[in-house]
C-alpha atoms as a PDB file:
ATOM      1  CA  UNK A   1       0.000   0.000   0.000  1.00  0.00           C
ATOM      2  CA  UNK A   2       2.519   2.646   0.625  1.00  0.00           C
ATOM      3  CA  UNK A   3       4.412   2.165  -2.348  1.00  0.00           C
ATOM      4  CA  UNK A   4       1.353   2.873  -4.107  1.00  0.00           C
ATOM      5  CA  UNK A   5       1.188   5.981  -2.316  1.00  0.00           C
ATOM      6  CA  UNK A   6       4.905   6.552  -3.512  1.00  0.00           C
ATOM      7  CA  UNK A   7       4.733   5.840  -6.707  1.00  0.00           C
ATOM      8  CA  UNK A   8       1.712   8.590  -7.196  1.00  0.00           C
ATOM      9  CA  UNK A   9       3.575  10.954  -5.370  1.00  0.00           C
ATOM     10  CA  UNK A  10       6.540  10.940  -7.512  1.00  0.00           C
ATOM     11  CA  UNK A  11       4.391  10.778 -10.927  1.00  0.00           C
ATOM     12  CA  UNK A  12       2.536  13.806  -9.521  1.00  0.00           C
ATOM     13  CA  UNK A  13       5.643  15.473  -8.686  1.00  0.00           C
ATOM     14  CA  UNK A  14       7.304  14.897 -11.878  1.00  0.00           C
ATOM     15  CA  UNK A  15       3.900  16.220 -13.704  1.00  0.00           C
ATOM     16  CA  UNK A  16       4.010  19.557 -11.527  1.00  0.00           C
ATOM     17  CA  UNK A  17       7.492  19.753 -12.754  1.00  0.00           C
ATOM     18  CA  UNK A  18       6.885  19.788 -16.072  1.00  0.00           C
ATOM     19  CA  UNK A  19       3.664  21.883 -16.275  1.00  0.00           C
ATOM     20  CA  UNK A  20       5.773  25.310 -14.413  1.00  0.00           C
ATOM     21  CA  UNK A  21       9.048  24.340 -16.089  1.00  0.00           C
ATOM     22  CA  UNK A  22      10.967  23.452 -13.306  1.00  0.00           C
ATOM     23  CA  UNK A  23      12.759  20.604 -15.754  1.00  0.00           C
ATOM     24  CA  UNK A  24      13.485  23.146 -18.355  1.00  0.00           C
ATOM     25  CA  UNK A  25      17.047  24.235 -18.776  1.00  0.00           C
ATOM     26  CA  UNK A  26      17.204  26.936 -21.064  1.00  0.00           C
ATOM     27  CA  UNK A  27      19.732  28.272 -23.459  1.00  0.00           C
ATOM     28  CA  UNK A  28      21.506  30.919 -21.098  1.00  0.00           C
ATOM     29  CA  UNK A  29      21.302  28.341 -17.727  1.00  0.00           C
ATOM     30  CA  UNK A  30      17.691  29.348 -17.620  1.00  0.00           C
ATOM     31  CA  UNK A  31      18.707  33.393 -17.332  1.00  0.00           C
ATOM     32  CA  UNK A  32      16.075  35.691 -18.913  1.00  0.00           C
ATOM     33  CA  UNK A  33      16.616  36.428 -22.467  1.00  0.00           C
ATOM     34  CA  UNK A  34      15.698  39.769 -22.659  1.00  0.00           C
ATOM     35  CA  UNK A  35      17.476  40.520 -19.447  1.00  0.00           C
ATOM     36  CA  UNK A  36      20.697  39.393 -21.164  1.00  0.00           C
ATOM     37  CA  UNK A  37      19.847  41.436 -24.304  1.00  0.00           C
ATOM     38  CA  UNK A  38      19.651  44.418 -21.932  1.00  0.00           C
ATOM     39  CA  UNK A  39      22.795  43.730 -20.450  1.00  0.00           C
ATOM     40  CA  UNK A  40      21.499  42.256 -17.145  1.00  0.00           C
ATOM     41  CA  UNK A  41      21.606  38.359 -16.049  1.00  0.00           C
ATOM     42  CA  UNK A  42      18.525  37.696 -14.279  1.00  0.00           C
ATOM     43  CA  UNK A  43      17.580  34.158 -13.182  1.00  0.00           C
ATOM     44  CA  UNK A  44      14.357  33.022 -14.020  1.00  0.00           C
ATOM     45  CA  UNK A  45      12.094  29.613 -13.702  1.00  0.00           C
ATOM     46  CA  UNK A  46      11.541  29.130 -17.319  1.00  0.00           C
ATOM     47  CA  UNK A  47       8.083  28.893 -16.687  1.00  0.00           C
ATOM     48  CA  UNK A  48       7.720  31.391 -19.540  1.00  0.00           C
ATOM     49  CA  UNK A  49       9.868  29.943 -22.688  1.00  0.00           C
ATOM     50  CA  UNK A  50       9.485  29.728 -26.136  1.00  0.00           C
ATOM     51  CA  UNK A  51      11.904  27.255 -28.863  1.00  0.00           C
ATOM     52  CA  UNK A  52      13.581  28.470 -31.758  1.00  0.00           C
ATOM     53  CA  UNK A  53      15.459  26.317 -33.728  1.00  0.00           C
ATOM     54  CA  UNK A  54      15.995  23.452 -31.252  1.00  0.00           C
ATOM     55  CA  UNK A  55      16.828  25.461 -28.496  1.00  0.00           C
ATOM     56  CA  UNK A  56      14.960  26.358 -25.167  1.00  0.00           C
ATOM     57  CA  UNK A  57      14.596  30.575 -24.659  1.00  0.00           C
ATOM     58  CA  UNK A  58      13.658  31.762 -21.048  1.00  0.00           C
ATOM     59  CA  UNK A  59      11.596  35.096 -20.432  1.00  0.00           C
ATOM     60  CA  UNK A  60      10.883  36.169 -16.862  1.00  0.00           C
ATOM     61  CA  UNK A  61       7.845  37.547 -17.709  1.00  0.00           C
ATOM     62  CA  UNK A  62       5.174  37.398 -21.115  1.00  0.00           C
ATOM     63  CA  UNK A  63       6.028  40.975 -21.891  1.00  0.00           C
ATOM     64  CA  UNK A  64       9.694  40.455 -22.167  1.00  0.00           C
ATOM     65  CA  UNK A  65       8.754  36.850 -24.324  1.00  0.00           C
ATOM     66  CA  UNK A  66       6.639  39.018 -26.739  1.00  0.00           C
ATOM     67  CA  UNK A  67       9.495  41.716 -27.365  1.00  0.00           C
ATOM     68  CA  UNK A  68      11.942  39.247 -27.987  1.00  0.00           C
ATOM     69  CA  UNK A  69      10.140  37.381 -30.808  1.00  0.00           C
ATOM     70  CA  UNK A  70       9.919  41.021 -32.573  1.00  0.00           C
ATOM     71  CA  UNK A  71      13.307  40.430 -33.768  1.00  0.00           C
ATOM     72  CA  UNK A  72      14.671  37.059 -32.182  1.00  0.00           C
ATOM     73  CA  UNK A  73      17.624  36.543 -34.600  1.00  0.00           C
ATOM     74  CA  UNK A  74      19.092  39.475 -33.191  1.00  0.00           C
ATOM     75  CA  UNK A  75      18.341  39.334 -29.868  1.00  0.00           C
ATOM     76  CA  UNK A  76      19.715  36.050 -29.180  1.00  0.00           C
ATOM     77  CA  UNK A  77      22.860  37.153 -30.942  1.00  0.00           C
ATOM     78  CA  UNK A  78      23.046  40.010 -28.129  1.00  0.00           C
ATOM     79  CA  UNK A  79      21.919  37.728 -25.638  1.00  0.00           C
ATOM     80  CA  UNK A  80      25.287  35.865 -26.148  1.00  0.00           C
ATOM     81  CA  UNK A  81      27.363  39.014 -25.807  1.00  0.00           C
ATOM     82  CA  UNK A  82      25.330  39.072 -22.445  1.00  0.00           C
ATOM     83  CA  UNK A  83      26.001  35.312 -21.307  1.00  0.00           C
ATOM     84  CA  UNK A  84      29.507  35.210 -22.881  1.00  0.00           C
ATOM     85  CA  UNK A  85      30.677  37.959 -21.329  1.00  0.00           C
ATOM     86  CA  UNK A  86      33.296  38.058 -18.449  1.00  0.00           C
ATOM     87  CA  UNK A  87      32.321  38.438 -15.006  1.00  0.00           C
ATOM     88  CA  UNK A  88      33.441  41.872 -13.553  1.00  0.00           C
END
């Protein structure tokens, strides 16, 4: 009997996961892709994402998801200036 009890726990926990993107790992380490773009690196849950090309964006909010995709080419390419970047 408990490890019936177990074994729903876990699948529920693993579901919860997935449905507020706790298991996603994004392309910048899950930092907020607009946040890079802008110069800043600001952790986020990746609850808010969107794929391009294969690859796993975070936002930390829908506002800074939507003015990404305006121009995402570009805006990943600063992103990586962002994330590359030495730490000070």
């Amino acid at each position: 009997m408990t490890k019936a009890y177990l074994v729903a726990a876990l699948a529920g926990a693993a579901l919860l996961a997935l449905n507020t993107g706790l298991l996603v790992a994004g392309e910048f380490g899950n930092y907020c892709a607009v946040g890079l773009v802008n110069g800043e690196k600001k952790i986020t849950d990746c609850s808010r994402s969107e794929k391009i090309d294969g690859k796993t964006y975070c936002f930390g909010n829908t506002a800074a998801k939507e003015a990404f995709l305006k121009d995402p080419a570009a805006n990943i390419a600063k992103a990586h200036e962002t994330f590359s970047a030495p730490k000070e």
